[in-house]
N, C-alpha and C. Protein backbone atom coordinates (compact mmCIF):
# COMPACT_ATOMS: atom_id res chain seq x y z
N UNK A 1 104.46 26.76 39.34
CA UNK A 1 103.66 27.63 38.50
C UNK A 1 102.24 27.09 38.39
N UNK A 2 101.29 28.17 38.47
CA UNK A 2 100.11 27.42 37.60
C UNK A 2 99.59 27.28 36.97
N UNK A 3 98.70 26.64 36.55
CA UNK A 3 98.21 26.34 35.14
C UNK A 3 96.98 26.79 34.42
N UNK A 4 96.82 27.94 36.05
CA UNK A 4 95.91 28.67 35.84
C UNK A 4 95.46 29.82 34.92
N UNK A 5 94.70 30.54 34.00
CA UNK A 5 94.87 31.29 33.29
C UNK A 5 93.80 32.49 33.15
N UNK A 6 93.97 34.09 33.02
CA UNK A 6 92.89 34.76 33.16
C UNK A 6 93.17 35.29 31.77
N UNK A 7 91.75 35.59 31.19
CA UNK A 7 91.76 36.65 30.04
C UNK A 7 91.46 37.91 30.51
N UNK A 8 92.45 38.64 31.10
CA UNK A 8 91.85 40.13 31.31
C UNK A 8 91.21 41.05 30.41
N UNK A 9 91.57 40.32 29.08
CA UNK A 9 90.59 41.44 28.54
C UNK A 9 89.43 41.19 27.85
N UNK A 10 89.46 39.69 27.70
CA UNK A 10 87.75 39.70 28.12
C UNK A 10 87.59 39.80 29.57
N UNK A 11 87.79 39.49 30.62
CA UNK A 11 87.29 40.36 31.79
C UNK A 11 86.81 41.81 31.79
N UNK A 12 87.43 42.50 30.98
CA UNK A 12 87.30 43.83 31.12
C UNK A 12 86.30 44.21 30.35
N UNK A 13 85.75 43.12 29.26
CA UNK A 13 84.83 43.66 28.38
C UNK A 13 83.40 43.03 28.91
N UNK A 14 83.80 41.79 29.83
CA UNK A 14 82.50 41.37 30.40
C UNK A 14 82.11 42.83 31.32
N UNK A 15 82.73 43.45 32.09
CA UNK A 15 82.61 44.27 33.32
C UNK A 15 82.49 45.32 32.21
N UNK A 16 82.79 45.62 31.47
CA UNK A 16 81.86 47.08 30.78
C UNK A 16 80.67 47.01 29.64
N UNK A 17 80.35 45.79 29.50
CA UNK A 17 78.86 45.07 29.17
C UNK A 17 78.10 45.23 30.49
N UNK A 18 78.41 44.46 31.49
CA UNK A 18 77.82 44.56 32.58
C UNK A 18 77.41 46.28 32.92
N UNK A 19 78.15 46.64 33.04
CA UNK A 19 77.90 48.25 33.45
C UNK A 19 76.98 49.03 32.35
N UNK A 20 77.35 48.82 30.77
CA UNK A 20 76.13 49.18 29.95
C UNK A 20 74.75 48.64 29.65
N UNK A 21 74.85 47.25 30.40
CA UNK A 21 73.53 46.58 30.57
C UNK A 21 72.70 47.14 31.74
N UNK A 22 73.50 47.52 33.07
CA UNK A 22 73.23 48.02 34.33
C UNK A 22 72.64 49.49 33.73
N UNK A 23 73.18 50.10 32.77
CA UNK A 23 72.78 51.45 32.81
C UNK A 23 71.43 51.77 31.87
N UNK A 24 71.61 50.82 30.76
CA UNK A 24 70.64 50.89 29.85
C UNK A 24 69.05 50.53 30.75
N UNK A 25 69.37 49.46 31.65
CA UNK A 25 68.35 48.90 32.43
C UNK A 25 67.47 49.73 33.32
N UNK A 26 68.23 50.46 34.04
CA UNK A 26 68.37 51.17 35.11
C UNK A 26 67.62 52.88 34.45
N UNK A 27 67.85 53.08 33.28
CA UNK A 27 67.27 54.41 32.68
C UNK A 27 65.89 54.04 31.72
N UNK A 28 65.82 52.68 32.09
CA UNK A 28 64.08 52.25 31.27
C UNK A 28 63.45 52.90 32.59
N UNK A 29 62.33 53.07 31.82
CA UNK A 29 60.89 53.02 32.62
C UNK A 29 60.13 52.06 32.53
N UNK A 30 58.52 52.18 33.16
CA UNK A 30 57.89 51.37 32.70
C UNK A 30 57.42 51.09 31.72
N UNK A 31 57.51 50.05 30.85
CA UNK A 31 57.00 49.66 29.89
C UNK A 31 55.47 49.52 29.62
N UNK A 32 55.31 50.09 31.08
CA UNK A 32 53.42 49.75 30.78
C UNK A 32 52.68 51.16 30.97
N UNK A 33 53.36 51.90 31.22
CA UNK A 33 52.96 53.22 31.26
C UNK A 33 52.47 53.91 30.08
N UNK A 34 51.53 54.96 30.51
CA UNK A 34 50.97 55.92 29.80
C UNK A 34 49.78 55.05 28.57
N UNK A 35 49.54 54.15 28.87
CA UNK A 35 48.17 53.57 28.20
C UNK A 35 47.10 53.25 28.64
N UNK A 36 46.14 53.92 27.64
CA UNK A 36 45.23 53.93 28.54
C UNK A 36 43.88 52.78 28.20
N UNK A 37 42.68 53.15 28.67
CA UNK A 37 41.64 52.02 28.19
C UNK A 37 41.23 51.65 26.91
N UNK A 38 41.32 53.03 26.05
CA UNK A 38 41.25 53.29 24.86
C UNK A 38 42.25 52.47 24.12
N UNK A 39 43.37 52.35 24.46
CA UNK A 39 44.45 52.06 23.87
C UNK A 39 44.53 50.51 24.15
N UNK A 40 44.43 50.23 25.38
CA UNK A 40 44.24 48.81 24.81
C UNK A 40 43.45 47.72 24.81
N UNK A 41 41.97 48.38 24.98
CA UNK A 41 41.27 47.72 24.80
C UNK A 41 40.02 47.30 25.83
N UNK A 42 40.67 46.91 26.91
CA UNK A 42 39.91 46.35 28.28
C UNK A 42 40.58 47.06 29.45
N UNK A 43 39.89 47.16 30.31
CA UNK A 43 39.88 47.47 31.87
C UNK A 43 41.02 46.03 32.80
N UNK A 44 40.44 45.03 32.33
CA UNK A 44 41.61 44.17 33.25
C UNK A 44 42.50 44.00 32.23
N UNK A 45 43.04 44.21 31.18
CA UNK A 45 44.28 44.36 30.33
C UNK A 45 44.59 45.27 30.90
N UNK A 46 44.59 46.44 30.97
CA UNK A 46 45.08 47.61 31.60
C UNK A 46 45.61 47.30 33.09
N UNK A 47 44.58 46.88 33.56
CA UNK A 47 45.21 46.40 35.71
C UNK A 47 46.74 45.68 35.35
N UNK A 48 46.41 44.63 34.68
CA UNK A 48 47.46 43.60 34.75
C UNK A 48 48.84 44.58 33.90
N UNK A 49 48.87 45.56 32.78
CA UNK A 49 49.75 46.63 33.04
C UNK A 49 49.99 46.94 33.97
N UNK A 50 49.18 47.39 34.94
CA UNK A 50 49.38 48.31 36.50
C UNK A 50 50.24 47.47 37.03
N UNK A 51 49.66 46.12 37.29
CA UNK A 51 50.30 45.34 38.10
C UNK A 51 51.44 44.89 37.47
N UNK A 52 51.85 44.61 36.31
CA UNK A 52 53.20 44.70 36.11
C UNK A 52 54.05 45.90 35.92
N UNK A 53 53.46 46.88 35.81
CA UNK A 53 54.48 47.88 36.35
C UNK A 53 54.82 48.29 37.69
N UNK A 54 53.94 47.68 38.74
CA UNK A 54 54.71 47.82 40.14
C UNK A 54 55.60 46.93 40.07
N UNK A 55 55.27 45.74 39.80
CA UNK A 55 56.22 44.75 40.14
C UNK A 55 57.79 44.96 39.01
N UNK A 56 57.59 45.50 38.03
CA UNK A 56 58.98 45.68 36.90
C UNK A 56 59.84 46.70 38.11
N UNK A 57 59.10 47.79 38.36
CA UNK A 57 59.54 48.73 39.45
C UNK A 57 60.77 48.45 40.25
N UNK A 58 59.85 47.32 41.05
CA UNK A 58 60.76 46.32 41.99
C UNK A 58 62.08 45.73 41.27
N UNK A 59 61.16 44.78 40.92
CA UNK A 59 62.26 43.99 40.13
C UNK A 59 63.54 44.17 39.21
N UNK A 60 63.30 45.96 38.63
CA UNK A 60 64.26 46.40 38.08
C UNK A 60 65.02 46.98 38.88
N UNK A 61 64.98 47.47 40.18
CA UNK A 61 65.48 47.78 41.17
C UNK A 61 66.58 46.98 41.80
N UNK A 62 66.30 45.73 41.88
CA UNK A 62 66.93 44.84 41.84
C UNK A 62 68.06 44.12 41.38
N UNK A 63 67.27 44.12 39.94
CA UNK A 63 68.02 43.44 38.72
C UNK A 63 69.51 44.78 38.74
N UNK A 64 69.05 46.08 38.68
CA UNK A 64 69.64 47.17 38.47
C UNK A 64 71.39 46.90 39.17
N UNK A 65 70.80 46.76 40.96
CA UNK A 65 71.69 46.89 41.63
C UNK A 65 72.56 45.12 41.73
N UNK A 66 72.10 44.17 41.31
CA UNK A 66 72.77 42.73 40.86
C UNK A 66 73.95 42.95 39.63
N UNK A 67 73.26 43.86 39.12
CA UNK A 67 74.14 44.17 37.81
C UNK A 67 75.41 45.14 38.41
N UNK A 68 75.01 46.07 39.02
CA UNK A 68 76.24 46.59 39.64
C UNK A 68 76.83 46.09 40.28
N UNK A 69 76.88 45.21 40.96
CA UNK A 69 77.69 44.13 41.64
C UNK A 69 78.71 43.35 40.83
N UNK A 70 78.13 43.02 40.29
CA UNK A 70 78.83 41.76 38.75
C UNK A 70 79.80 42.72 38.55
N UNK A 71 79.14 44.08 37.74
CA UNK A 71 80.32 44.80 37.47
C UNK A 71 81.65 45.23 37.94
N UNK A 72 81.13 45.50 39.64
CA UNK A 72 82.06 46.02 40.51
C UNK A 72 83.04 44.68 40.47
N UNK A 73 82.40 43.16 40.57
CA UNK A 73 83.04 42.02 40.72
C UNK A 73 84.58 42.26 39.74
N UNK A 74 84.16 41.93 38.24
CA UNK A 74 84.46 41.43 37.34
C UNK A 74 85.82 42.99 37.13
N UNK A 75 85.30 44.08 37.42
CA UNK A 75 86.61 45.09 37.46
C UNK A 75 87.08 44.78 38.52
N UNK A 76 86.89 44.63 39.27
CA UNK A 76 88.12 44.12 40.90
C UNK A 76 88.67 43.04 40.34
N UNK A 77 88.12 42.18 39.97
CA UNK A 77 89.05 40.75 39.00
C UNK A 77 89.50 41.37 38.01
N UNK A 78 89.91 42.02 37.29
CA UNK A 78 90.41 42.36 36.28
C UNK A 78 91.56 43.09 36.58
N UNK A 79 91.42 44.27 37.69
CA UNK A 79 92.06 45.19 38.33
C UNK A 79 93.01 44.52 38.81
N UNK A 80 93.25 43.68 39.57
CA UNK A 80 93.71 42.46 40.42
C UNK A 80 94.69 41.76 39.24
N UNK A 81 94.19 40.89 38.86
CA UNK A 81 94.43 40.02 37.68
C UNK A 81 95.81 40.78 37.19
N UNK A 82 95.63 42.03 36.38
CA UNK A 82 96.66 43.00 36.05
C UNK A 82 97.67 43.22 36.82
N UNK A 83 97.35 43.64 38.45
CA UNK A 83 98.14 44.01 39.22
C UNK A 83 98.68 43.08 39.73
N UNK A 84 98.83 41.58 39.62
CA UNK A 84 99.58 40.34 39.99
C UNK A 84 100.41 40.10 38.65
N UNK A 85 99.73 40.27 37.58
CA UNK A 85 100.38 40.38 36.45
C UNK A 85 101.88 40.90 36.32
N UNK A 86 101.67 42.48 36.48
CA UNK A 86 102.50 43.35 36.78
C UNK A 86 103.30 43.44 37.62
N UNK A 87 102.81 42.80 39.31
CA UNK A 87 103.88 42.30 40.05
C UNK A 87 105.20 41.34 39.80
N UNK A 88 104.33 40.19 39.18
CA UNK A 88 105.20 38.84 38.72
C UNK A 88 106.29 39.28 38.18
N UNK A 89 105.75 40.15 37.34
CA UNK A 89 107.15 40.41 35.65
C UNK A 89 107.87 41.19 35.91
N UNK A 90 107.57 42.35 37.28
CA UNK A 90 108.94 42.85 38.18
C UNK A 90 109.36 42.11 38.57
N UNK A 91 108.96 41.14 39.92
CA UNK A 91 109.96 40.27 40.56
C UNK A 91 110.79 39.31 39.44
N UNK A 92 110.40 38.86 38.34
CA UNK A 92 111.28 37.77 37.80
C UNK A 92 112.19 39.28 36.85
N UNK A 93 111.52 40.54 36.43
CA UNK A 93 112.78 40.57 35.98
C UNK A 93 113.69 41.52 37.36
N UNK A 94 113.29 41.67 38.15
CA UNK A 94 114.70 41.81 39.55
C UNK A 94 115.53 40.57 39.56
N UNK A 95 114.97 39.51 39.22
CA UNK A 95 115.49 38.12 39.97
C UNK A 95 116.44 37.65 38.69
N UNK A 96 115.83 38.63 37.40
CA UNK A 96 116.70 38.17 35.84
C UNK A 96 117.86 39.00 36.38
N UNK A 97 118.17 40.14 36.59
CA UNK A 97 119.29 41.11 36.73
C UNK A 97 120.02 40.50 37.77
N UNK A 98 119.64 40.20 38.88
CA UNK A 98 120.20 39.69 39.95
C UNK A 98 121.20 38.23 39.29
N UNK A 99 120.37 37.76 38.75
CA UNK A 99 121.16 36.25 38.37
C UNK A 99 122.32 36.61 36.93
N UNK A 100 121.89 37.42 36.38
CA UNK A 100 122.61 38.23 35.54
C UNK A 100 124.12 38.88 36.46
N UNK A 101 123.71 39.53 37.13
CA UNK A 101 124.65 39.69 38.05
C UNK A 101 125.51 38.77 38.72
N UNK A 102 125.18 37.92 39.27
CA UNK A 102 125.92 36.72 39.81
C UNK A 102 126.46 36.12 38.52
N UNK A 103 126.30 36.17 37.76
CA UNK A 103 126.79 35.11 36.48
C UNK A 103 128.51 36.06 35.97
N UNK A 104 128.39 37.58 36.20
CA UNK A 104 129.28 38.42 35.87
C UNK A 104 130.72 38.12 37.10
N UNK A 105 130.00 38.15 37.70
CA UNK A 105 130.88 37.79 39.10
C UNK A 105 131.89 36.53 39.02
């Protein structure tokens, strides 16, 4: 046996954090948008907006699809996890009836 141990259901709650972090992320915009010179002040305050909103662009693009990964991860481990679970506790109880059986005999 081992001595190994999974919490599936925190697994399952990491992987649907993950997926509401992925989604919340993924439906921002830019944060630097729609301001203008007026608003904040200077001309290179404003660029360096610009320029971090190409680059958030990217980078949330990114971040977006890392996060879906994790997620996909952490439900395949979980999915899994269960379904070995569920295997085990058939075979031992076939193997309980079976020895149950031989004992009648």
């Amino acid at each position: 046996m081992s001595d190994q141990q999974a919490d599936i259901d925190r697994i399952k709650e990491c992987s649907r954090a993950l997926k509401r972090i992925r989604d919340t992320f993924a439906d921002r915009g830019n944060p630097a948008e729609s301001f203008s010179v007026d608003e904040i002040g200077s001309q290179k305050i404003l660029d360096a907006f610009d320029e971090f909103g190409s680059n958030w662009k990217i980078h949330r693009k990114r971040l977006t699809e890392e996060l879906e990964k994790l997620h996909g991860i952490t439900k395949a481990a979980a999915d899994s996890y269960e379904q070995i679970d569920h295997d085990l506790a058939e075979v031992l109880r076939a193997e309980d009836r079976s020895a149950a059986e031989r004992v009648k005999k």
